[in-house]
Protein backbone atom coordinates (compact mmCIF):
# COMPACT_ATOMS: atom_id res chain seq x y z
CA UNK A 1 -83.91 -39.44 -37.15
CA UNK A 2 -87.31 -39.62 -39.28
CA UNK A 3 -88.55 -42.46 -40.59
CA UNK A 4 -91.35 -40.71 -43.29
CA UNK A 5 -93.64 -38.54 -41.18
CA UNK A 6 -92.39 -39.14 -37.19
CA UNK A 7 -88.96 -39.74 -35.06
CA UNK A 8 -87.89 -43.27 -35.14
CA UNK A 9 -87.94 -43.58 -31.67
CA UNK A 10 -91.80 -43.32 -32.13
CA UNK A 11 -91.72 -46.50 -33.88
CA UNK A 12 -91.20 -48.50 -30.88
CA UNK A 13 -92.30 -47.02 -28.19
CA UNK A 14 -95.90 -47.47 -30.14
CA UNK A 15 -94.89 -51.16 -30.32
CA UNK A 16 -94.28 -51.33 -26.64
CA UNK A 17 -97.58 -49.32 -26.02
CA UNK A 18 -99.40 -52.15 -28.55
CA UNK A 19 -98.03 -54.72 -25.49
CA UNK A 20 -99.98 -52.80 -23.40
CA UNK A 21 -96.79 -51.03 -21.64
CA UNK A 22 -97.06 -47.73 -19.72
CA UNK A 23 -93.99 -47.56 -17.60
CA UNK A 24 -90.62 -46.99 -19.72
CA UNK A 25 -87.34 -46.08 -19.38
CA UNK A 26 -85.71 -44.83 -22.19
CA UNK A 27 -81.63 -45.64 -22.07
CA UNK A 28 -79.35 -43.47 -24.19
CA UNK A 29 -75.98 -42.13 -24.50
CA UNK A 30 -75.21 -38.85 -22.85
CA UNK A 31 -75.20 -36.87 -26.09
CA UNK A 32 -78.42 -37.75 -27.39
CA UNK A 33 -80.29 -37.78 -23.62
CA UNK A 34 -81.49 -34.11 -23.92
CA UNK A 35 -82.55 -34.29 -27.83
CA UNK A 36 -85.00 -37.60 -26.66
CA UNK A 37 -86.26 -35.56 -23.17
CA UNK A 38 -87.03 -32.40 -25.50
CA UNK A 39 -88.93 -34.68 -27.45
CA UNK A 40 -90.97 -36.96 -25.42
CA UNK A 41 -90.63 -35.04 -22.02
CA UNK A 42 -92.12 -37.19 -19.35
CA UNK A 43 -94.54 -39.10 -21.75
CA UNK A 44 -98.01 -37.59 -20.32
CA UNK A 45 -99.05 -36.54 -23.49
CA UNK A 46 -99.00 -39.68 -24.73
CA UNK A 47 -100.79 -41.52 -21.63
CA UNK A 48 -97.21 -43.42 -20.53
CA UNK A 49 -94.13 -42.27 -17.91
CA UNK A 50 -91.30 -42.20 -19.60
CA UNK A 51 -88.12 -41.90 -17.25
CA UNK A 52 -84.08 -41.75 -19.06
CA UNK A 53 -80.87 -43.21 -18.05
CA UNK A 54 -77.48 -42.73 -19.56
CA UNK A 55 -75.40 -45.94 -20.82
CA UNK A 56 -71.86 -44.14 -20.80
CA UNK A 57 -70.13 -46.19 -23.45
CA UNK A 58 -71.27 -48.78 -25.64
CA UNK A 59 -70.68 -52.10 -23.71
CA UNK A 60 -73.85 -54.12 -25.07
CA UNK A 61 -77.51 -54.33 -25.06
CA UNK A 62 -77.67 -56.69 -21.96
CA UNK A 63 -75.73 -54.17 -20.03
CA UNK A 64 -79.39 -51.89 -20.01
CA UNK A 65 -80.60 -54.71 -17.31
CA UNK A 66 -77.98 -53.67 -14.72
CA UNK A 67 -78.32 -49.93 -15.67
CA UNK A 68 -82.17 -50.28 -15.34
CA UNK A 69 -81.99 -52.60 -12.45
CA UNK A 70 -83.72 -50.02 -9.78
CA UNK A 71 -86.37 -49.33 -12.30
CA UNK A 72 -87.52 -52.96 -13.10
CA UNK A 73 -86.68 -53.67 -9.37
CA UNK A 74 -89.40 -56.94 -9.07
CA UNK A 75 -91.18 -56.56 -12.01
CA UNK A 76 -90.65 -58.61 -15.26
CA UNK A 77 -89.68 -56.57 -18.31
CA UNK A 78 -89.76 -55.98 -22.05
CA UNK A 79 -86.53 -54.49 -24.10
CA UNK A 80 -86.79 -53.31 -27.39
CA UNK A 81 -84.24 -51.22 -29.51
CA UNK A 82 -84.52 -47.90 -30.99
CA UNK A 83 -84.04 -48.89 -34.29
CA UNK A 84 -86.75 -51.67 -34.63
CA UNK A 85 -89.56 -51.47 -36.72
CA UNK A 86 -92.41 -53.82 -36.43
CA UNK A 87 -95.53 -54.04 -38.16
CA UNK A 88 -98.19 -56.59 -39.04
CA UNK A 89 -102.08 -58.09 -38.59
CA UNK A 90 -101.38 -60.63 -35.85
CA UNK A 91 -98.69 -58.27 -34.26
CA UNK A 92 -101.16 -56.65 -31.37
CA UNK A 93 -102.01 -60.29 -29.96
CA UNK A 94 -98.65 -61.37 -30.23
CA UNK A 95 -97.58 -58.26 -28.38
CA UNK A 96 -100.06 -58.28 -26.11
CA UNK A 97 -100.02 -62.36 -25.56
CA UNK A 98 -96.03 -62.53 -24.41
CA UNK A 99 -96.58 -59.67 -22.21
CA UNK A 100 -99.33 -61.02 -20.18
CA UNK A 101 -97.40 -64.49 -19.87
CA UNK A 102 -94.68 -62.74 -18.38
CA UNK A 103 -93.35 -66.38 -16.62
CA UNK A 104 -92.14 -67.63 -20.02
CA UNK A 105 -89.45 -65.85 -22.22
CA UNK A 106 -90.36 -64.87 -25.61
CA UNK A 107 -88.63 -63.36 -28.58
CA UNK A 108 -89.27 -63.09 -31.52
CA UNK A 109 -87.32 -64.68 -34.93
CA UNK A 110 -87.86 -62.97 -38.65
CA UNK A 111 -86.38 -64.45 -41.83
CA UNK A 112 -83.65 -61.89 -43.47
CA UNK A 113 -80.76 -62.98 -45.96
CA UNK A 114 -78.07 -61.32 -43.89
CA UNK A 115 -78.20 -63.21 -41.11
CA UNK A 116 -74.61 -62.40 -40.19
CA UNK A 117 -75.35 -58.91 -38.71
CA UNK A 118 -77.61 -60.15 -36.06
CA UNK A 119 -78.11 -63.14 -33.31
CA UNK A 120 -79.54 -65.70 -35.37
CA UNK A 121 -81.80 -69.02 -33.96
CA UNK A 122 -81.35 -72.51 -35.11
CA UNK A 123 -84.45 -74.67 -35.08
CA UNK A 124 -84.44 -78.73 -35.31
CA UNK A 125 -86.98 -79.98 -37.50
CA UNK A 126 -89.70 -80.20 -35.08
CA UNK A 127 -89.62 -76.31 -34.73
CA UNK A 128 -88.08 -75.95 -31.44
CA UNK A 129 -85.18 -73.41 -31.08
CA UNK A 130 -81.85 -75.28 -30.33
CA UNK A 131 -79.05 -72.75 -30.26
CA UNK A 132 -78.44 -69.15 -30.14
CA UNK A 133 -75.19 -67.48 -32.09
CA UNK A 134 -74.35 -63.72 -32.48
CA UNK A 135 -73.38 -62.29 -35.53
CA UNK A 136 -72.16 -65.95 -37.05
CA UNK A 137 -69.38 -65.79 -40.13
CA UNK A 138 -71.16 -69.06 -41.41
CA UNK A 139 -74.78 -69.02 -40.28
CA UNK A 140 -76.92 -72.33 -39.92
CA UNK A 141 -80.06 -70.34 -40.33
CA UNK A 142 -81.30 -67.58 -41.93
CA UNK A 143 -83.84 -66.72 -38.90
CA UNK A 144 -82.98 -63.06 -36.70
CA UNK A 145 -83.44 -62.33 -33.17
CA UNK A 146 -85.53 -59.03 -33.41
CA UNK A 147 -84.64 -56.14 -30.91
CA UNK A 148 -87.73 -57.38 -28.90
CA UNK A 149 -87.84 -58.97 -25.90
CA UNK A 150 -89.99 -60.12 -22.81
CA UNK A 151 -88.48 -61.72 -19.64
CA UNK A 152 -89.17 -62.60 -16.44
CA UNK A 153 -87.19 -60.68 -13.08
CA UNK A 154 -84.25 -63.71 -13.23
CA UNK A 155 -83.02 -61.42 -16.32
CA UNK A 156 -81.26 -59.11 -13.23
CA UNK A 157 -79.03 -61.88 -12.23
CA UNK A 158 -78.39 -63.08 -15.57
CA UNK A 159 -77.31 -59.99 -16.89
CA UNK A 160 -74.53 -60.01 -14.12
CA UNK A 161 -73.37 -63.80 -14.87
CA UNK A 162 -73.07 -63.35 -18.53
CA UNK A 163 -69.04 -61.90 -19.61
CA UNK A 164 -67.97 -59.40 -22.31
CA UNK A 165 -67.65 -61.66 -25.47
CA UNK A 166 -64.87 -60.83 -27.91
CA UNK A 167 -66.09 -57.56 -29.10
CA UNK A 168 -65.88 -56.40 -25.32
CA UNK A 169 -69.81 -56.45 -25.25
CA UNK A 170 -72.31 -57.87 -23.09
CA UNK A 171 -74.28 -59.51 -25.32
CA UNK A 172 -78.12 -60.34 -25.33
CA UNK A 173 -77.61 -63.38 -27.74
CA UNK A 174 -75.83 -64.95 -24.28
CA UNK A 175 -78.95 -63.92 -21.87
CA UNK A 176 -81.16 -65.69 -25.02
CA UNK A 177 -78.86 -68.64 -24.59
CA UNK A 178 -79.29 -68.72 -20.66
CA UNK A 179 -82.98 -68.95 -21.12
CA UNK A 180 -82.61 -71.83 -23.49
CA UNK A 181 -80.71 -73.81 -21.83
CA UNK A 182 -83.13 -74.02 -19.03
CA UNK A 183 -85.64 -74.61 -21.44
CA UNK A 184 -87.63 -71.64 -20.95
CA UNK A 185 -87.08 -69.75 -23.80
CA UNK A 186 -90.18 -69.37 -26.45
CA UNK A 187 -89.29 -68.44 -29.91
CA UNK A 188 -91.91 -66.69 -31.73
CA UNK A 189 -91.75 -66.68 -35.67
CA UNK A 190 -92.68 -63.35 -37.36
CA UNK A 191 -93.99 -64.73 -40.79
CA UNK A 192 -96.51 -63.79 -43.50
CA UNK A 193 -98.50 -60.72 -43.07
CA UNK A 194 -95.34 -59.47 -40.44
CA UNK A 195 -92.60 -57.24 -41.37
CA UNK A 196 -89.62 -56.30 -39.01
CA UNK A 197 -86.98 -54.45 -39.94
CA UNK A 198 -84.06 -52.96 -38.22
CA UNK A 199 -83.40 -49.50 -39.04
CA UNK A 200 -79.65 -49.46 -38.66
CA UNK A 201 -77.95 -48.92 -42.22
CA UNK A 202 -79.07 -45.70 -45.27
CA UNK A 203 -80.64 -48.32 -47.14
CA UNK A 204 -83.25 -49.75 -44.25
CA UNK A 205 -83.81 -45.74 -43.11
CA UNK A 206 -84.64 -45.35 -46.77
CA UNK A 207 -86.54 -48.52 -47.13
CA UNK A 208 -88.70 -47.73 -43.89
CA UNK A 209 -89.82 -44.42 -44.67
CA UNK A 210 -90.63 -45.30 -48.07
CA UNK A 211 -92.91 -48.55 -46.38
């Protein structure tokens, strides 16, 4: 899909490359697999290795840790979705910051006012993130979990404790939650001068391009 003048898929994999990321595996459905390996071939060209793998039906983002669990092997690892958009002056040393820590957990939390399509974060009043709910009816917070992530190698185990929640999906809001209730878990706030968006609806493809 474009997104004004290049593939949205281009859109993050720059963002991972701004972490300072070389090494990616690119997970897909079988239908789309050739379409992205046409495209971006084995990433040379653009100084990374790109290899693919094929999520055969859609079970949840979390499942991508046990289909990518030979390639991460010992290593930590960053997720991010195809559809997320990130942009912003601080965003390079944020980027670049929760990579390098890789022994503390970080995502990242924007402001939207539709909190209901996405994991949303509940803060107390000192700041510190408290809970983790997916796709609430009744939201306490207006705050998103962003399709980015950075964790350390326990995410392999916990993405084989964690069960299908009602929509039959593994979810990543329940990984989030297993990092938080050990306490290591840092929620990073996207605010002024950052812009996130997550180009899954007409209007947000529209909106992005036109950014």
């Amino acid at each position: 899909l474009p997104i004004f003048d290049k593939p949205m898929i281009m859109y993050p994999l720059s963002t991972l490359m701004l972490a300072g990321i070389k090494e990616i595996l690119i997970i897909t459905n079988l239908r789309n697999l050739e379409l992205f390996e046409r495209l971006l071939g084995n990433g040379h060209y653009l100084g990374i290795n790109i290899n693919y793998a094929v999520q055969e039906n859609p079970n949840g983002i979390a499942e991508s840790f046990i289909i990518a669990s030979e390639f991460i092997k010992g290593s930590p690892v960053a997720l991010i979705l195809g559809d997320n958009l990130f942009y912003g002056t601080n965003l390079v040393k944020k980027l670049e910051y929760a990579n390098q820590t890789f022994k503390r957990n970080t995502i990242f939390a924007y402001q939207v006012n539709d909190p209901e399509r996405y994991g949303v974060v509940t803060f107390d009043n000192n700041g510190k993130a408290i809970q983790i709910e997916e796709k609430p009816i009744k939201s306490k917070s207006k705050y998103a979990i962003t399709g980015l992530y950075f964790y350390d190698n326990s995410i392999l185990e916990k993405a084989k404790q964690i069960k299908p929640s009602k929509r039959g999906e593994l979810e990543i809001s329940a990984i989030n939650q297993l990092y938080l209730d050990e306490q290591n878990l840092n929620v990073e706030s996207l605010g002024r001068g950052m812009l996130w968006m997550d180009m899954g609806t007409f209007d947000s493809l529209h909106q992005a391009s036109s950014y």
